[in-house]
N, C-alpha and C. Protein backbone atom coordinates (compact mmCIF):
# COMPACT_ATOMS: atom_id res chain seq x y z
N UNK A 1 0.82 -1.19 0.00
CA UNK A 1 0.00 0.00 0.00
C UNK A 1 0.87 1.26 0.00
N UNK A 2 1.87 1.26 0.77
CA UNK A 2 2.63 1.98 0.76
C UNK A 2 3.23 2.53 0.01
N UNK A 3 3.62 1.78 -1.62
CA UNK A 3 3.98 1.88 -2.94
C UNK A 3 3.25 2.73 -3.82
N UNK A 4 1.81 2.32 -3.41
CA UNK A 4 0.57 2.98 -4.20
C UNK A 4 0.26 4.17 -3.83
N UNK A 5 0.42 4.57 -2.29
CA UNK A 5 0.68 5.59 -1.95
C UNK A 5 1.87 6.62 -2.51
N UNK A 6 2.65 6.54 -2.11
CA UNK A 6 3.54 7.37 -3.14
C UNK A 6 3.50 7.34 -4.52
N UNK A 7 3.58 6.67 -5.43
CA UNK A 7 3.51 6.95 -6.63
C UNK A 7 1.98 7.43 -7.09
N UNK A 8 0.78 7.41 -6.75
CA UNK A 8 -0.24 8.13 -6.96
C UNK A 8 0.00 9.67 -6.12
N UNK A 9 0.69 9.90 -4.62
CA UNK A 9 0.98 11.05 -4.37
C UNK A 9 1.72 12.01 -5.18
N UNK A 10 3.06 11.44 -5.93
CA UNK A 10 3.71 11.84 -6.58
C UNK A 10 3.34 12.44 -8.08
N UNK A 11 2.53 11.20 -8.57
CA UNK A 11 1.34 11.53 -9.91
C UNK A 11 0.92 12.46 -9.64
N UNK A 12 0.15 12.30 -9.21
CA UNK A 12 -0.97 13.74 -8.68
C UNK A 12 -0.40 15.14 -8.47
N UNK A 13 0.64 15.25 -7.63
CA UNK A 13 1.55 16.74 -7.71
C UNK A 13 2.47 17.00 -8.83
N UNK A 14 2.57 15.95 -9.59
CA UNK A 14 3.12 16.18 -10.48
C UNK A 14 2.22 16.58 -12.09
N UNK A 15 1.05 16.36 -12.04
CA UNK A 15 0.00 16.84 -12.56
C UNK A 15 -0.77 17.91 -12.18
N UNK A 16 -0.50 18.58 -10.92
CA UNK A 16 -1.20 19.45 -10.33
C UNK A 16 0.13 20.75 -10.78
N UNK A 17 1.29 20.50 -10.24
CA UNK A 17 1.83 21.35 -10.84
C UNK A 17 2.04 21.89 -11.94
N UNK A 18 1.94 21.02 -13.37
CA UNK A 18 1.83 21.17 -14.79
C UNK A 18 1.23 21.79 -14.98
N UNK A 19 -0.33 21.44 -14.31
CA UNK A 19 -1.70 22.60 -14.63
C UNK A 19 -0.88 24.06 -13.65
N UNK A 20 -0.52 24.26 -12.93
CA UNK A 20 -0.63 25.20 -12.46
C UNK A 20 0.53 26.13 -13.13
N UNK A 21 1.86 25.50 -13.59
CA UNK A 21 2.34 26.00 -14.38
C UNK A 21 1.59 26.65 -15.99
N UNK A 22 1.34 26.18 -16.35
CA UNK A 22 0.37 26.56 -17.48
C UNK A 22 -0.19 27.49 -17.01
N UNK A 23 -1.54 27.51 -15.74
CA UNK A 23 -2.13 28.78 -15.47
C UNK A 23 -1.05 29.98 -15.30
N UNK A 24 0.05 30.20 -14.47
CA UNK A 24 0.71 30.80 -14.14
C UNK A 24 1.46 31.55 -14.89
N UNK A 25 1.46 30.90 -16.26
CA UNK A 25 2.93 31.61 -17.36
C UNK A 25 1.86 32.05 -18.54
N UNK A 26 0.61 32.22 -17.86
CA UNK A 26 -0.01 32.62 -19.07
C UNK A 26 -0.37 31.92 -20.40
N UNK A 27 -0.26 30.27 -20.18
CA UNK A 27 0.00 29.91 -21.64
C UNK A 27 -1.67 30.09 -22.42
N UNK A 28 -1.91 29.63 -23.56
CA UNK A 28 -2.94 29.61 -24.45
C UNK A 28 -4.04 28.41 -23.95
N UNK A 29 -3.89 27.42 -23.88
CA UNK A 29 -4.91 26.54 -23.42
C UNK A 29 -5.25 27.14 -22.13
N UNK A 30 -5.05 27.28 -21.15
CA UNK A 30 -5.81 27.69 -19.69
C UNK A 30 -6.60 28.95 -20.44
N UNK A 31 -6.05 29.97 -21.30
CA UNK A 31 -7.12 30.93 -21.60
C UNK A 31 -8.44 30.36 -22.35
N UNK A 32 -8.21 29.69 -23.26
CA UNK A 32 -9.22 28.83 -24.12
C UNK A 32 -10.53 28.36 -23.38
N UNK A 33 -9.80 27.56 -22.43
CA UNK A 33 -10.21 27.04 -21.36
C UNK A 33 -11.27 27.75 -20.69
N UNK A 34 -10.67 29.06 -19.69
CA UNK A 34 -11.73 30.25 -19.05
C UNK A 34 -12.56 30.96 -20.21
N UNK A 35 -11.85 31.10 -21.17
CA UNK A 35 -13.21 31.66 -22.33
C UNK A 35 -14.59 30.56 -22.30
N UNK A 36 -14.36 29.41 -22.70
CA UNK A 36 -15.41 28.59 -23.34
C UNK A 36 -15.99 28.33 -22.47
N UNK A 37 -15.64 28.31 -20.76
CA UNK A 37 -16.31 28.31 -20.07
C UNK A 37 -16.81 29.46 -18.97
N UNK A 38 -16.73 30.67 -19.89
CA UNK A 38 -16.82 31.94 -19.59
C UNK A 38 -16.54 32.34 -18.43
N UNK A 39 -15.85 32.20 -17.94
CA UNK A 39 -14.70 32.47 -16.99
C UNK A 39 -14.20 34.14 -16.82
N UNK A 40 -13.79 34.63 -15.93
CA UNK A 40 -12.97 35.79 -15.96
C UNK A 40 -11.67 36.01 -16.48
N UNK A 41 -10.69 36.25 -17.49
CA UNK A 41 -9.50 35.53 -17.41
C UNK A 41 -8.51 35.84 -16.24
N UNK A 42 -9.17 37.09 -15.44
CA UNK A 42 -8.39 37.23 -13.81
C UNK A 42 -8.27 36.04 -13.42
N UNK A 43 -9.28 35.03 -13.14
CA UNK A 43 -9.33 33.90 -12.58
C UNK A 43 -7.82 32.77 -12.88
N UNK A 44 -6.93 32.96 -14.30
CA UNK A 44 -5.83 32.30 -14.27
C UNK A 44 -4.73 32.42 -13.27
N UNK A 45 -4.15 33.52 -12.86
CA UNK A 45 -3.48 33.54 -11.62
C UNK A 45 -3.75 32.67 -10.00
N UNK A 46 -4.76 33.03 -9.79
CA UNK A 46 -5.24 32.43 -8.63
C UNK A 46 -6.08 30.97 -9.01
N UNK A 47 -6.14 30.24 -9.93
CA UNK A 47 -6.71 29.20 -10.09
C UNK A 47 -5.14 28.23 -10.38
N UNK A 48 -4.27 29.17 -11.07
CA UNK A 48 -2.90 28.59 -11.20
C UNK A 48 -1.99 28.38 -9.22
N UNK A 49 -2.54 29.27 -8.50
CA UNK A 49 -2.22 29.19 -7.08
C UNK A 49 -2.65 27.80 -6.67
N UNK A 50 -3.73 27.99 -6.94
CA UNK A 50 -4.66 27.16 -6.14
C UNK A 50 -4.04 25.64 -6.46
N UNK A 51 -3.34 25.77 -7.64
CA UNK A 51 -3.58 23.87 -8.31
C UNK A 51 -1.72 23.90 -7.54
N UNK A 52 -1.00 24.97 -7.64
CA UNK A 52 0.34 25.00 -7.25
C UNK A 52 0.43 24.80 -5.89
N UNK A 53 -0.47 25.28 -4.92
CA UNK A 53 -0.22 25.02 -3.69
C UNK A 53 -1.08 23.61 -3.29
N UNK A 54 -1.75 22.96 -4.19
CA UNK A 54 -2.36 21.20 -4.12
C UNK A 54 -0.91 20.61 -3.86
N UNK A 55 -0.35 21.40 -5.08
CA UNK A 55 0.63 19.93 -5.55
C UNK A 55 1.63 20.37 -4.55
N UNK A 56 2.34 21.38 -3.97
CA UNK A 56 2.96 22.06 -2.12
C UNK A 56 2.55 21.02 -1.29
N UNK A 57 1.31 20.77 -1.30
CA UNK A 57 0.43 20.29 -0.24
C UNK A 57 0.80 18.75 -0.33
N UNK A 58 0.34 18.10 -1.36
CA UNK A 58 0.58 16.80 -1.86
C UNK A 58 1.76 16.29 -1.07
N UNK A 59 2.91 16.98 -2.09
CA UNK A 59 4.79 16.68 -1.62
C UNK A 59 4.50 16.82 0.02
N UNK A 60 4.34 17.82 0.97
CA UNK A 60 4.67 18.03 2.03
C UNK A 60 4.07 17.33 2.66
N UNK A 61 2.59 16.31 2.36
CA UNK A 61 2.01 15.10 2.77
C UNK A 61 2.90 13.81 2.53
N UNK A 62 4.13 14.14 2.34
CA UNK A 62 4.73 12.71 2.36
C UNK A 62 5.10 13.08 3.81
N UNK A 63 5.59 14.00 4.20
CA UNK A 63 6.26 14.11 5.66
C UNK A 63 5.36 14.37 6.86
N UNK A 64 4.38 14.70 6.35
CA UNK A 64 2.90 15.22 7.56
C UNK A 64 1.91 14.75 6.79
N UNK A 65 1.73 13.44 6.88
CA UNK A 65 0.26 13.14 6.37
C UNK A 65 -0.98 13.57 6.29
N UNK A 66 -1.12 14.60 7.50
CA UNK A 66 -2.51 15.07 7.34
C UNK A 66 -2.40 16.38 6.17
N UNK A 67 -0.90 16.70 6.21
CA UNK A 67 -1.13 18.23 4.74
C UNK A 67 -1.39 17.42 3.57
N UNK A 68 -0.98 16.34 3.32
CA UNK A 68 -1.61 15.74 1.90
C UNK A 68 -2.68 15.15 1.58
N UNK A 69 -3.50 14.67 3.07
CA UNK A 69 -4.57 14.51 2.84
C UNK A 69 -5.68 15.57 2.66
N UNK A 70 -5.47 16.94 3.55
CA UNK A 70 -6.22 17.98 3.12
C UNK A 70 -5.73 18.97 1.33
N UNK A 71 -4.70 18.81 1.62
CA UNK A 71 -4.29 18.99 -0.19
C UNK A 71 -4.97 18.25 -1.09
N UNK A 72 -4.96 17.07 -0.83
CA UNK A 72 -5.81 15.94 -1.90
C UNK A 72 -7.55 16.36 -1.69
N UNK A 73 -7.76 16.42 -0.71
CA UNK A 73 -9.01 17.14 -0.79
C UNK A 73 -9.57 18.23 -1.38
N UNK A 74 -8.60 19.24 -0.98
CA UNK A 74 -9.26 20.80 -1.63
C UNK A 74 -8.94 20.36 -3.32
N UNK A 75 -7.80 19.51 -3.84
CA UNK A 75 -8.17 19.25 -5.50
C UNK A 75 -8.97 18.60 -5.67
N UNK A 76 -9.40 17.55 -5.21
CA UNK A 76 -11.04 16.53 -5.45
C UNK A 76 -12.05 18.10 -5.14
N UNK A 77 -12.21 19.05 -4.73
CA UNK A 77 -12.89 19.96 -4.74
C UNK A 77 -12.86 20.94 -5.74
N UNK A 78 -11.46 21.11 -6.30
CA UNK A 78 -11.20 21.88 -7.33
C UNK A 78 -11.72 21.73 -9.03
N UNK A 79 -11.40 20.40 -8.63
CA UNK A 79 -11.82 19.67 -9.98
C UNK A 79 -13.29 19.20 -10.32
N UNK A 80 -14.09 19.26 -9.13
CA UNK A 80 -15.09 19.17 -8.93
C UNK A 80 -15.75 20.62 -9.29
N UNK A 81 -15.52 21.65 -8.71
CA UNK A 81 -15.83 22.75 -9.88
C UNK A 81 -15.96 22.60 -11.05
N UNK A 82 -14.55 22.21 -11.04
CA UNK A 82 -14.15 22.42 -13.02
C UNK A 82 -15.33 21.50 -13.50
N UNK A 83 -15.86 20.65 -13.04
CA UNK A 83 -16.49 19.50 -13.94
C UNK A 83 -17.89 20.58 -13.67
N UNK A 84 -18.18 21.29 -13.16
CA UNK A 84 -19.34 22.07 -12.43
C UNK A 84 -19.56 23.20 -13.61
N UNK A 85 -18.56 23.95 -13.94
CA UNK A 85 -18.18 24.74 -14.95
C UNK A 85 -18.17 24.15 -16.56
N UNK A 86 -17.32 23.25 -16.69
CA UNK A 86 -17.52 22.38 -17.86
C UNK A 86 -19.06 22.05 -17.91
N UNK A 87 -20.22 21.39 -17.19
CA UNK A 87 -21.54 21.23 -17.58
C UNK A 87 -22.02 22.52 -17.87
N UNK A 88 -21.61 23.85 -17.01
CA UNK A 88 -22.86 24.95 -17.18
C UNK A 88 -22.35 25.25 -18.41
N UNK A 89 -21.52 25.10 -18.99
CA UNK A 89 -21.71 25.74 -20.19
C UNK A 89 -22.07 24.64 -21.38
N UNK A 90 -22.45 23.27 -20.92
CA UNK A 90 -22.64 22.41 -22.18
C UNK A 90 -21.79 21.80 -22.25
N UNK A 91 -20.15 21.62 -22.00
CA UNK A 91 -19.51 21.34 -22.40
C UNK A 91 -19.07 19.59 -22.16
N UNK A 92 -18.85 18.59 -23.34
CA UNK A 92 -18.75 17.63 -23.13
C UNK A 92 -17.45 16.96 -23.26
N UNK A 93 -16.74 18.04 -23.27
CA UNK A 93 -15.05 17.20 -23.54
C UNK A 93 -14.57 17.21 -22.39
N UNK A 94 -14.41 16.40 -21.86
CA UNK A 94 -14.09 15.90 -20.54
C UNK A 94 -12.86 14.69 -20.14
N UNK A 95 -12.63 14.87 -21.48
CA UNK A 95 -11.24 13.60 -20.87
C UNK A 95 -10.17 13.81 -19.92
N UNK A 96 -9.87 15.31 -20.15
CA UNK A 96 -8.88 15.84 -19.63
C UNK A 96 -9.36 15.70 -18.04
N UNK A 97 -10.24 16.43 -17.86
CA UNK A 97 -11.08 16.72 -16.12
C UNK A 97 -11.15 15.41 -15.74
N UNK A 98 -11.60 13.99 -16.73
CA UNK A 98 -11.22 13.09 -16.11
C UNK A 98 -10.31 12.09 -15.01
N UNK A 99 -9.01 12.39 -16.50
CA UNK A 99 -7.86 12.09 -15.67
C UNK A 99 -7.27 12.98 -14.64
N UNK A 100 -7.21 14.16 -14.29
CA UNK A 100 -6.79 14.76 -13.50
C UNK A 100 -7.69 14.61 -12.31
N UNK A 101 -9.07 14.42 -12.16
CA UNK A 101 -10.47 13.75 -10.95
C UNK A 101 -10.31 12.61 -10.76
N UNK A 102 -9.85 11.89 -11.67
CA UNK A 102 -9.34 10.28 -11.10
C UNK A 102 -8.58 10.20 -10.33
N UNK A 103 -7.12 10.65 -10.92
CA UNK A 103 -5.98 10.35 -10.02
C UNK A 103 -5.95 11.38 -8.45
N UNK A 104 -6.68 12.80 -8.90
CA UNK A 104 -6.68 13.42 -7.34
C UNK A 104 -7.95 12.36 -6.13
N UNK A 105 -8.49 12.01 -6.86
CA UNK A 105 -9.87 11.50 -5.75
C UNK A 105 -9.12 10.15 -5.39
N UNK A 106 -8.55 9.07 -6.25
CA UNK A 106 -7.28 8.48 -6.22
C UNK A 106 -6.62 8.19 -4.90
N UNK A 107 -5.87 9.23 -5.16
CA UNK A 107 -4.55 10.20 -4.23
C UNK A 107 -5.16 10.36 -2.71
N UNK A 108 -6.83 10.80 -2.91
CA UNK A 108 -7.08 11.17 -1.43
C UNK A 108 -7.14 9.71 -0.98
N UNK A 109 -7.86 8.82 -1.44
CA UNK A 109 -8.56 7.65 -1.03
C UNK A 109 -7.61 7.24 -0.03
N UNK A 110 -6.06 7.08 -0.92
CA UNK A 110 -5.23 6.07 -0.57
C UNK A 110 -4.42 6.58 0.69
N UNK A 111 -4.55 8.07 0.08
CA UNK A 111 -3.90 8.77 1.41
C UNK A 111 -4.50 8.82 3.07
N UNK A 112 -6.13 8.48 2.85
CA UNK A 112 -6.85 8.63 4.09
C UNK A 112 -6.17 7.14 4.52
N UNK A 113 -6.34 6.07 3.66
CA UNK A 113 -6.13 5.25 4.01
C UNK A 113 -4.83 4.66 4.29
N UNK A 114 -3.88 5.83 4.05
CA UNK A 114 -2.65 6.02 4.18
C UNK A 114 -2.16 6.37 5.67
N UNK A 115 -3.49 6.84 6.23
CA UNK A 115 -2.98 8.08 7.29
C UNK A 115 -3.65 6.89 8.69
């Protein structure tokens, strides 16, 4: 268990940070993104925080279990928006929100059960 634990912890911040890099440097998909789902594009900075300090949270849950289990939480919440946002506007492409809601909800499971 212990195996599965880390390497889904590790996944997960390491996917959380990618997205948050992207929000953060301004790239073109995160804007695409807040357009189609009419979004503010203010919202990239602090939505790029938000996924950067998951994946903070994640890593520093290898050494204090309870910060990665509340890290893994607030992204199973984050992404749970996003999928919230993706419906209000219609939107059915969802593979992406998939894999990134899998492996964070994932991440918490193993981590509660980690802790």
């Amino acid at each position: 268990m212990h195996a599965a634990y880390l390497t889904l912890t590790v996944v997960a911040a390491f996917l959380a940070a990618s997205a948050a890099v992207t929000y953060l440097i301004g790239h073109d998909f995160p804007k695409s993104q807040l357009r189609m789902k009419r979004l503010p594009l203010s919202w990239m900075p602090r939505l790029g925080a938000v996924l950067a300090a998951g994946a903070a949270g994640l890593l520093a849950g290898l050494a204090v279990p309870v910060l990665g289990a509340l890290a893994a939480a607030g992204l199973v919440l984050y992404f749970a928006g996003a999928l919230i946002a993706h419906l209000r506007v219609g939107s059915r492409d969802l593979v992406g929100w998939a894999v990134f809601s899998t492996t964070m909800t994932a991440t918490l499971i193993v981590t509660l059960v980690h802790l």
